[in-house]
N, C-alpha and C. Protein backbone atom coordinates (compact mmCIF):
# COMPACT_ATOMS: atom_id res chain seq x y z
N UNK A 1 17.68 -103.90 20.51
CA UNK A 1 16.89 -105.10 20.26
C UNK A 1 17.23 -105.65 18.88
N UNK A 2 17.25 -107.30 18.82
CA UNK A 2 17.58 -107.44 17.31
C UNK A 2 16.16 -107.59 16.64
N UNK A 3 16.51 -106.95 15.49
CA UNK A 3 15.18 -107.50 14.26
C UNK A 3 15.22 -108.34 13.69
N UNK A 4 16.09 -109.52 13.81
CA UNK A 4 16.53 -110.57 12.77
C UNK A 4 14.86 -111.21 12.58
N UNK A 5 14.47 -111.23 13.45
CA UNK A 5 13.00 -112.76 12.81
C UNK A 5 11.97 -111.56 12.05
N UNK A 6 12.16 -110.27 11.94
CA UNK A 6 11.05 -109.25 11.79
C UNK A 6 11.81 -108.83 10.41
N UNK A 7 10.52 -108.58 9.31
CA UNK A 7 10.49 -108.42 7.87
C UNK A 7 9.52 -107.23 7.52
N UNK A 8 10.41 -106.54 6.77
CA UNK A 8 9.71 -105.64 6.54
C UNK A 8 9.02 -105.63 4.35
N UNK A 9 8.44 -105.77 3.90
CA UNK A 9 8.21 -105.50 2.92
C UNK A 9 7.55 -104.83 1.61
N UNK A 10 9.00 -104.35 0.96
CA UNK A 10 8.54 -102.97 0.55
C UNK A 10 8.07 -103.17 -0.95
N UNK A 11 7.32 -102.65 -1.41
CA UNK A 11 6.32 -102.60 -2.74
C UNK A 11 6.78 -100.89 -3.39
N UNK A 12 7.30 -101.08 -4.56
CA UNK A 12 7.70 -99.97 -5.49
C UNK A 12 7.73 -100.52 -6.35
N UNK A 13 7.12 -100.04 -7.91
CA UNK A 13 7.45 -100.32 -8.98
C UNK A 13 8.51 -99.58 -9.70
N UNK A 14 9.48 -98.56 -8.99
CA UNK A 14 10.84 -98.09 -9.52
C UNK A 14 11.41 -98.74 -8.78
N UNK A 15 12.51 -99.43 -9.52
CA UNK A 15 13.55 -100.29 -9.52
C UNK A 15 14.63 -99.35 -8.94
N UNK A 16 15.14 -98.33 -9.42
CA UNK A 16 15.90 -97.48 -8.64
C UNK A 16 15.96 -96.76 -6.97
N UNK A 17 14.23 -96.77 -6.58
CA UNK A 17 14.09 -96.40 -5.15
C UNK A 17 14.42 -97.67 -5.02
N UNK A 18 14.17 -98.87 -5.07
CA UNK A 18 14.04 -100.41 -4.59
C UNK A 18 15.58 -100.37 -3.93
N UNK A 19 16.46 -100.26 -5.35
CA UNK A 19 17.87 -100.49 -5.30
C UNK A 19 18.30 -100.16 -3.95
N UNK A 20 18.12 -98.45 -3.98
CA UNK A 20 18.60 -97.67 -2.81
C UNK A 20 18.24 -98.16 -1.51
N UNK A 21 16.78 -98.13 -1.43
CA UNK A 21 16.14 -98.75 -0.11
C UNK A 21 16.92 -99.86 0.08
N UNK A 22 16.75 -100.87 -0.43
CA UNK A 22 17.42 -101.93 -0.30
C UNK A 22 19.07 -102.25 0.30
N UNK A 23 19.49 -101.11 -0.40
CA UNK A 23 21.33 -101.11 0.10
C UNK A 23 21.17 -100.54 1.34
N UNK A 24 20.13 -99.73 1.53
CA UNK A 24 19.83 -98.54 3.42
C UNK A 24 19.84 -100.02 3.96
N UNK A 25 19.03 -101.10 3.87
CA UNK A 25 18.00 -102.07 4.26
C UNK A 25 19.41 -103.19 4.87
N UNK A 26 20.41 -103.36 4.05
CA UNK A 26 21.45 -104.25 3.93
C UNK A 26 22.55 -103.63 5.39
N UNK A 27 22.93 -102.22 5.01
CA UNK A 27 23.06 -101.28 5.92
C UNK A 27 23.15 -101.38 7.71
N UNK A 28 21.45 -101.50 7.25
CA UNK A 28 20.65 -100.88 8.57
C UNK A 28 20.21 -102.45 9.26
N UNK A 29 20.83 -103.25 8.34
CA UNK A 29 20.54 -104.86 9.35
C UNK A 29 19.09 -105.04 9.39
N UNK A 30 18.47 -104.19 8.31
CA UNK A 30 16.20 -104.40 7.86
C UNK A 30 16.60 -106.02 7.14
N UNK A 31 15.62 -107.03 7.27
CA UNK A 31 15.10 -108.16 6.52
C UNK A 31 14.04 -107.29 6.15
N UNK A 32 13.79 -107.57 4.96
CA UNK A 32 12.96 -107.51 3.86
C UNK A 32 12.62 -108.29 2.81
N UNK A 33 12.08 -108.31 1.79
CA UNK A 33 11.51 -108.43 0.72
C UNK A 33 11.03 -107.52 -0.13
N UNK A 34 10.97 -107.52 -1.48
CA UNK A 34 10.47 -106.50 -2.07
C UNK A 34 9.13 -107.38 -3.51
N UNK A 35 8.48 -106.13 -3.58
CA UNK A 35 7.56 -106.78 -4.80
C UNK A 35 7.42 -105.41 -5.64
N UNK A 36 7.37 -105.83 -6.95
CA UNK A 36 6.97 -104.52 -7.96
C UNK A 36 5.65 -103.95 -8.39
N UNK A 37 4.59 -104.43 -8.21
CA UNK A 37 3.18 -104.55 -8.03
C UNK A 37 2.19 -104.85 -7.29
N UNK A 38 1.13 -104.62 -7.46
CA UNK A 38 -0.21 -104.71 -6.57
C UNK A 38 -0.51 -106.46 -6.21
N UNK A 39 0.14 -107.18 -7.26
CA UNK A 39 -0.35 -108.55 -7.40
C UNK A 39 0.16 -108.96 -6.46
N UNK A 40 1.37 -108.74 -6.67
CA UNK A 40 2.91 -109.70 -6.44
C UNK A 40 2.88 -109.47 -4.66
N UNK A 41 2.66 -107.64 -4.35
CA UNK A 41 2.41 -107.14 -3.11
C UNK A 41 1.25 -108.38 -2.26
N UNK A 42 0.20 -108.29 -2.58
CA UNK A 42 -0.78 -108.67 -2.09
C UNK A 42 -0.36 -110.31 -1.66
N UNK A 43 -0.25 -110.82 -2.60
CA UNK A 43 0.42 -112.21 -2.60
C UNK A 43 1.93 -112.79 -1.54
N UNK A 44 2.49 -111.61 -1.88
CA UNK A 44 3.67 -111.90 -0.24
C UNK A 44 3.22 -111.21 0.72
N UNK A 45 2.06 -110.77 0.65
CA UNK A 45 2.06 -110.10 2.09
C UNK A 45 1.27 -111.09 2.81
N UNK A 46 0.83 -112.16 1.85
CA UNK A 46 -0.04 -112.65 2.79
C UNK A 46 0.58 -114.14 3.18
N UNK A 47 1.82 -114.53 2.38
CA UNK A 47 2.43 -115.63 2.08
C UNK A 47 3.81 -115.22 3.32
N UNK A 48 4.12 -114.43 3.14
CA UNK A 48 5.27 -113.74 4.42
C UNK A 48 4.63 -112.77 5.99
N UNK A 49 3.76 -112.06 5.81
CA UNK A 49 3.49 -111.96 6.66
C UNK A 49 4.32 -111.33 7.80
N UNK A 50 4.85 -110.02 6.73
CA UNK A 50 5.79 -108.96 7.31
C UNK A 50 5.48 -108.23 8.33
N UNK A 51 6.29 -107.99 9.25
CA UNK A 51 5.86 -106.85 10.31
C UNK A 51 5.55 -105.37 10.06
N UNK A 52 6.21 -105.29 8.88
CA UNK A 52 5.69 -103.86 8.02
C UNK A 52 5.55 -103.81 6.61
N UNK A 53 4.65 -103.28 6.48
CA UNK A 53 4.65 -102.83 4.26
C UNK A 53 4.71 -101.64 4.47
N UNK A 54 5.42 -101.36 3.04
CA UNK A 54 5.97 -99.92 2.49
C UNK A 54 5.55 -100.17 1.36
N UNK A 55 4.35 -99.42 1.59
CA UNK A 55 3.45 -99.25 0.12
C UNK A 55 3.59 -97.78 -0.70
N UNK A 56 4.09 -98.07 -1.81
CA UNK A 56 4.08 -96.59 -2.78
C UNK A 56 2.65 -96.98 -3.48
N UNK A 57 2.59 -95.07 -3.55
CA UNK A 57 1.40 -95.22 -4.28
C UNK A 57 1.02 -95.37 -5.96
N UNK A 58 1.29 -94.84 -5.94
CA UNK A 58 1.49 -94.80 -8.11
C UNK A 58 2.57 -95.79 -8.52
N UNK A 59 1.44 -96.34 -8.70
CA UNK A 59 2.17 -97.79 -9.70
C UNK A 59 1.22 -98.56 -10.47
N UNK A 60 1.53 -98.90 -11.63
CA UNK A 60 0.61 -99.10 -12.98
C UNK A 60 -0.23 -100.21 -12.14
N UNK A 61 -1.36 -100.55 -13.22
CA UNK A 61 -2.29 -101.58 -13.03
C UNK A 61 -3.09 -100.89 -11.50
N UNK A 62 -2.86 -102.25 -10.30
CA UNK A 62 -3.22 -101.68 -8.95
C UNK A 62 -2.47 -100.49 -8.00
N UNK A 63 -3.29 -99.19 -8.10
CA UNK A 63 -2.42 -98.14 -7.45
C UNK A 63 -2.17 -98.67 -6.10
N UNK A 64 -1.46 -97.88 -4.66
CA UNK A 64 -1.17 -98.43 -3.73
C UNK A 64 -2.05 -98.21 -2.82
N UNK A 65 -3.01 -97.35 -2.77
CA UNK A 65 -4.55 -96.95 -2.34
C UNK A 65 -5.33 -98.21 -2.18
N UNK A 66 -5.55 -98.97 -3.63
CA UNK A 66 -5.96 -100.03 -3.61
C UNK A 66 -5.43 -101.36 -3.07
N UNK A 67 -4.14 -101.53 -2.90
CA UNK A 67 -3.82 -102.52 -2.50
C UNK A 67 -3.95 -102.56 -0.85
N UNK A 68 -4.03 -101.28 -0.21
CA UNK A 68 -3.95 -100.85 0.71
C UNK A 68 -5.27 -101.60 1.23
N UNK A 69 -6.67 -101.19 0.66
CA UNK A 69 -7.52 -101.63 0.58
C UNK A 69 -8.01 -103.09 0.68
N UNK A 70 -6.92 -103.81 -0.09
CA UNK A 70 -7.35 -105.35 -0.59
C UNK A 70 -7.05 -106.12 1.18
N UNK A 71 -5.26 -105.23 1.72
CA UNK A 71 -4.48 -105.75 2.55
C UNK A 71 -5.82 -105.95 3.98
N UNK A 72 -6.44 -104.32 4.12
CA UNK A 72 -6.89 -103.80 4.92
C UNK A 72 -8.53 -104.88 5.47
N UNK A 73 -8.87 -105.35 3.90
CA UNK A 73 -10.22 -106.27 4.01
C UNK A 73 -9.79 -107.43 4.62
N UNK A 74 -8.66 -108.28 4.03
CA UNK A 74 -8.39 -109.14 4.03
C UNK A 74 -8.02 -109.77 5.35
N UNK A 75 -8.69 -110.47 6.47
CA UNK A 75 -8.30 -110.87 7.63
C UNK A 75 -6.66 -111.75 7.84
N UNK A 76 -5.93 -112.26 7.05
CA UNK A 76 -5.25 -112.35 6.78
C UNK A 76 -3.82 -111.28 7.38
N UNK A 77 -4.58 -110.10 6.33
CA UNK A 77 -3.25 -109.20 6.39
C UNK A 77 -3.62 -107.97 6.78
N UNK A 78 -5.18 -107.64 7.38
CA UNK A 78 -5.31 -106.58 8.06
C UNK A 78 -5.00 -105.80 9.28
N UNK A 79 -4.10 -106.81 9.89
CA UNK A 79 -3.29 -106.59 11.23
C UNK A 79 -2.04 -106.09 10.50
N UNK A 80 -1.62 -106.07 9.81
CA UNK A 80 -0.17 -105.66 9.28
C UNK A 80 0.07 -104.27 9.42
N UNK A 81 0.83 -103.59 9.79
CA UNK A 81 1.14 -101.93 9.43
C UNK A 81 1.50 -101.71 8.29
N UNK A 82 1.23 -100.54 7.46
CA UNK A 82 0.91 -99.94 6.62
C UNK A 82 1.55 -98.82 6.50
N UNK A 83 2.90 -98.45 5.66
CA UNK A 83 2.95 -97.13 5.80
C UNK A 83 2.91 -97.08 4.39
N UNK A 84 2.94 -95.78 3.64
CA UNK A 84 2.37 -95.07 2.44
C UNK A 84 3.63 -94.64 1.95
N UNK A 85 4.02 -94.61 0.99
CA UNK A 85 5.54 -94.15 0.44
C UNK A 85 5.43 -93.18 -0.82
N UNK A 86 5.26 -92.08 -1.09
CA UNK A 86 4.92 -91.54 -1.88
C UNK A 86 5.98 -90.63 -2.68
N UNK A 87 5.91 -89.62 -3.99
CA UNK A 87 6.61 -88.79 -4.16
C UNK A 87 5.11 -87.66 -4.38
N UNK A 88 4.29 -87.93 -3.84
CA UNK A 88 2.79 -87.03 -3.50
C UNK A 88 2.31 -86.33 -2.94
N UNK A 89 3.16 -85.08 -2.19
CA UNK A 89 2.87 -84.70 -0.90
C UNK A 89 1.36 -84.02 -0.81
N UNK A 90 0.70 -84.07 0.12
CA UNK A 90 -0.80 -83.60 0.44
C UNK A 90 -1.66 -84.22 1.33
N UNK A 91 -2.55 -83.27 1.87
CA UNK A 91 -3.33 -83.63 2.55
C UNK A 91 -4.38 -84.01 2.43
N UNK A 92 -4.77 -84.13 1.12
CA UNK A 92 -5.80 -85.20 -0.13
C UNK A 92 -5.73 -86.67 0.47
N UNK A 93 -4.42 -86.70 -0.01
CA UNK A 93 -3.71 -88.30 -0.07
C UNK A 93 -3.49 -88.82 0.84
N UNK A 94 -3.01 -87.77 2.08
CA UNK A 94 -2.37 -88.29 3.49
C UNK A 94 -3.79 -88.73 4.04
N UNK A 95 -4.87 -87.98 3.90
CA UNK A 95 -6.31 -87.69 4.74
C UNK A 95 -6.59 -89.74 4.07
N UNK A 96 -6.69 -89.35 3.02
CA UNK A 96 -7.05 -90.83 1.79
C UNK A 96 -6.12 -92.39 3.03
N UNK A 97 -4.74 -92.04 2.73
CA UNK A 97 -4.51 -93.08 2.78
C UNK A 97 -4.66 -93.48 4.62
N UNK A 98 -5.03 -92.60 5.50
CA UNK A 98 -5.03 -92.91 7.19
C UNK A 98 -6.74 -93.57 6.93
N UNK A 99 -7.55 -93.19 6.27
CA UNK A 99 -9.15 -93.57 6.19
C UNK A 99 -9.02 -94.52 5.65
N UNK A 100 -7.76 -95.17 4.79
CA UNK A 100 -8.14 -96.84 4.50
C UNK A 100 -7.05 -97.73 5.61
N UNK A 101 -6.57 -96.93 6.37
CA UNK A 101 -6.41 -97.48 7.42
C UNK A 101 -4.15 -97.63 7.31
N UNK A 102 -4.12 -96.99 7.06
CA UNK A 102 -2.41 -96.16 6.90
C UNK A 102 -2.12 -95.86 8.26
N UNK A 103 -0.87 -96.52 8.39
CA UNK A 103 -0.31 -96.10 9.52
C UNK A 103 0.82 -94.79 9.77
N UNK A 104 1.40 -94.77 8.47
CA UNK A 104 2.59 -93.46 8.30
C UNK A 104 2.17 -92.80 6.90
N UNK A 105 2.71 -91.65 6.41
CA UNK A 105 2.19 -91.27 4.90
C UNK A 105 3.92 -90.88 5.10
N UNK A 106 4.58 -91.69 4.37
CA UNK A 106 6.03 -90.66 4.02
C UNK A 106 6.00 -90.50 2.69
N UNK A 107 6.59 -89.05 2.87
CA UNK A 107 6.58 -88.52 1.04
C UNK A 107 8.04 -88.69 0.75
N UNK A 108 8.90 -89.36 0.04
CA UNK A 108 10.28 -89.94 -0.19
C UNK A 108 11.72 -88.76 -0.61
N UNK A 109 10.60 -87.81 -0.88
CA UNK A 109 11.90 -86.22 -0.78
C UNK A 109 12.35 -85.75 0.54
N UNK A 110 11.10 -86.52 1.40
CA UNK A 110 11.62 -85.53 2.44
C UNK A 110 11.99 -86.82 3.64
N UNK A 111 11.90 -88.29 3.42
CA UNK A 111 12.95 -89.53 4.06
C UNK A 111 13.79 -90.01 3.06
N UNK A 112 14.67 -89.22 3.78
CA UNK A 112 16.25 -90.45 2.43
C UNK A 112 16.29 -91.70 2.89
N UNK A 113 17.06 -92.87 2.57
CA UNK A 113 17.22 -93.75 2.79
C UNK A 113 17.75 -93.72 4.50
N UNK A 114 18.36 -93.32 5.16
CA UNK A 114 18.75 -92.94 6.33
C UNK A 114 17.82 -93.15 7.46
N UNK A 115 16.87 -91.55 6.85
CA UNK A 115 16.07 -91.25 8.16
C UNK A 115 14.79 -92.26 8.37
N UNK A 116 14.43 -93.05 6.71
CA UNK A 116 13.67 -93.87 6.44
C UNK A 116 14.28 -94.87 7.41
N UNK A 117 15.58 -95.86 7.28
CA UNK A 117 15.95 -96.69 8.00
C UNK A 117 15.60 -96.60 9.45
N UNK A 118 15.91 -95.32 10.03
CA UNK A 118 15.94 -95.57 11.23
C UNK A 118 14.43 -95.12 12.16
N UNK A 119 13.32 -94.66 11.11
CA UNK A 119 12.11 -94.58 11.61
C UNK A 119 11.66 -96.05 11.72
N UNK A 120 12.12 -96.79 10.78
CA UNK A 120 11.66 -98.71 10.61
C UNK A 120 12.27 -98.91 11.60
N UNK A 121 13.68 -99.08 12.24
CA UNK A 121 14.45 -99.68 13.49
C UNK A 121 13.27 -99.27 14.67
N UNK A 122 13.36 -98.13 14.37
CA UNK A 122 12.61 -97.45 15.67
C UNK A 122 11.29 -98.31 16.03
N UNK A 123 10.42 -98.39 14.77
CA UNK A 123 8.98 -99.10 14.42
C UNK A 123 9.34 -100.79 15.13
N UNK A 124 10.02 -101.32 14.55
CA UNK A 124 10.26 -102.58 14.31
C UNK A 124 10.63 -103.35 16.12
N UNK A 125 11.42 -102.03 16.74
CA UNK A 125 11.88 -102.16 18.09
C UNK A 125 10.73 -102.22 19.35
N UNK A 126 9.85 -101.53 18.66
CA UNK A 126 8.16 -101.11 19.12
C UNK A 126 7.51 -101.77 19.27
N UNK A 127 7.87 -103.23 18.34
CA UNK A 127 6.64 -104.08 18.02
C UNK A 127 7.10 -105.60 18.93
């Protein structure tokens, strides 16, 4: 199936996962977008209106818990999927982020750019 009209957009404030993801993304034939913050996130998600966010969690100002939150209220962008991108592994966080309404919790040691790509193809083919 093609994904060309389907966007996925990913939120990290390291510039270096971005990079990588991004070249998987180029790769793997993903449309995307990216944002470095809670603001910037919130604001294209609701202005683009991606078929998926890839929300990390720890990132200055608004963590990704919260934005998760803002996405989740917001009628707008509460239909959107949600997955959680972390370097956090636990069942604290995983439990946390499915109760604000998370659709995946990936912890980023254990999806490289690869297996990450092709869980999104898979997702994206689904929808």
């Amino acid at each position: 199936m093609d994904n060309t009209g389907q966007k996925v957009l990913l939120i990290d404030d390291d510039p270096t996962f971005i990079d990588i993801s991004v070249r998987a993304f180029k790769e793997y034939g993903i449309n995307y977008s990216t944002a470095f913050n809670g603001i910037e996130a919130t604001e294209k998600a609701k202005s683009e209106k991606p078929d998926l966010i890839l929300l990390d969690i720890m990132m200055p100002g608004i963590d990704g818990f919260a934005v998760l939150n803002n996405l989740k209220r917001d009628p707008n962008t509460a239909k959107i999927p949600v997955w959680m991108l972390t370097n956090l592994p636990g069942e604290m966080n995983k439990e946390r982020a499915a109760s604000l309404g998370a659709k995946e919790y990936l912890v980023k040691s254990e999806n490289p750019p690869v297996k990450f790509c092709e869980k999104i193809k898979s997702f994206l083919n689904s929808v």
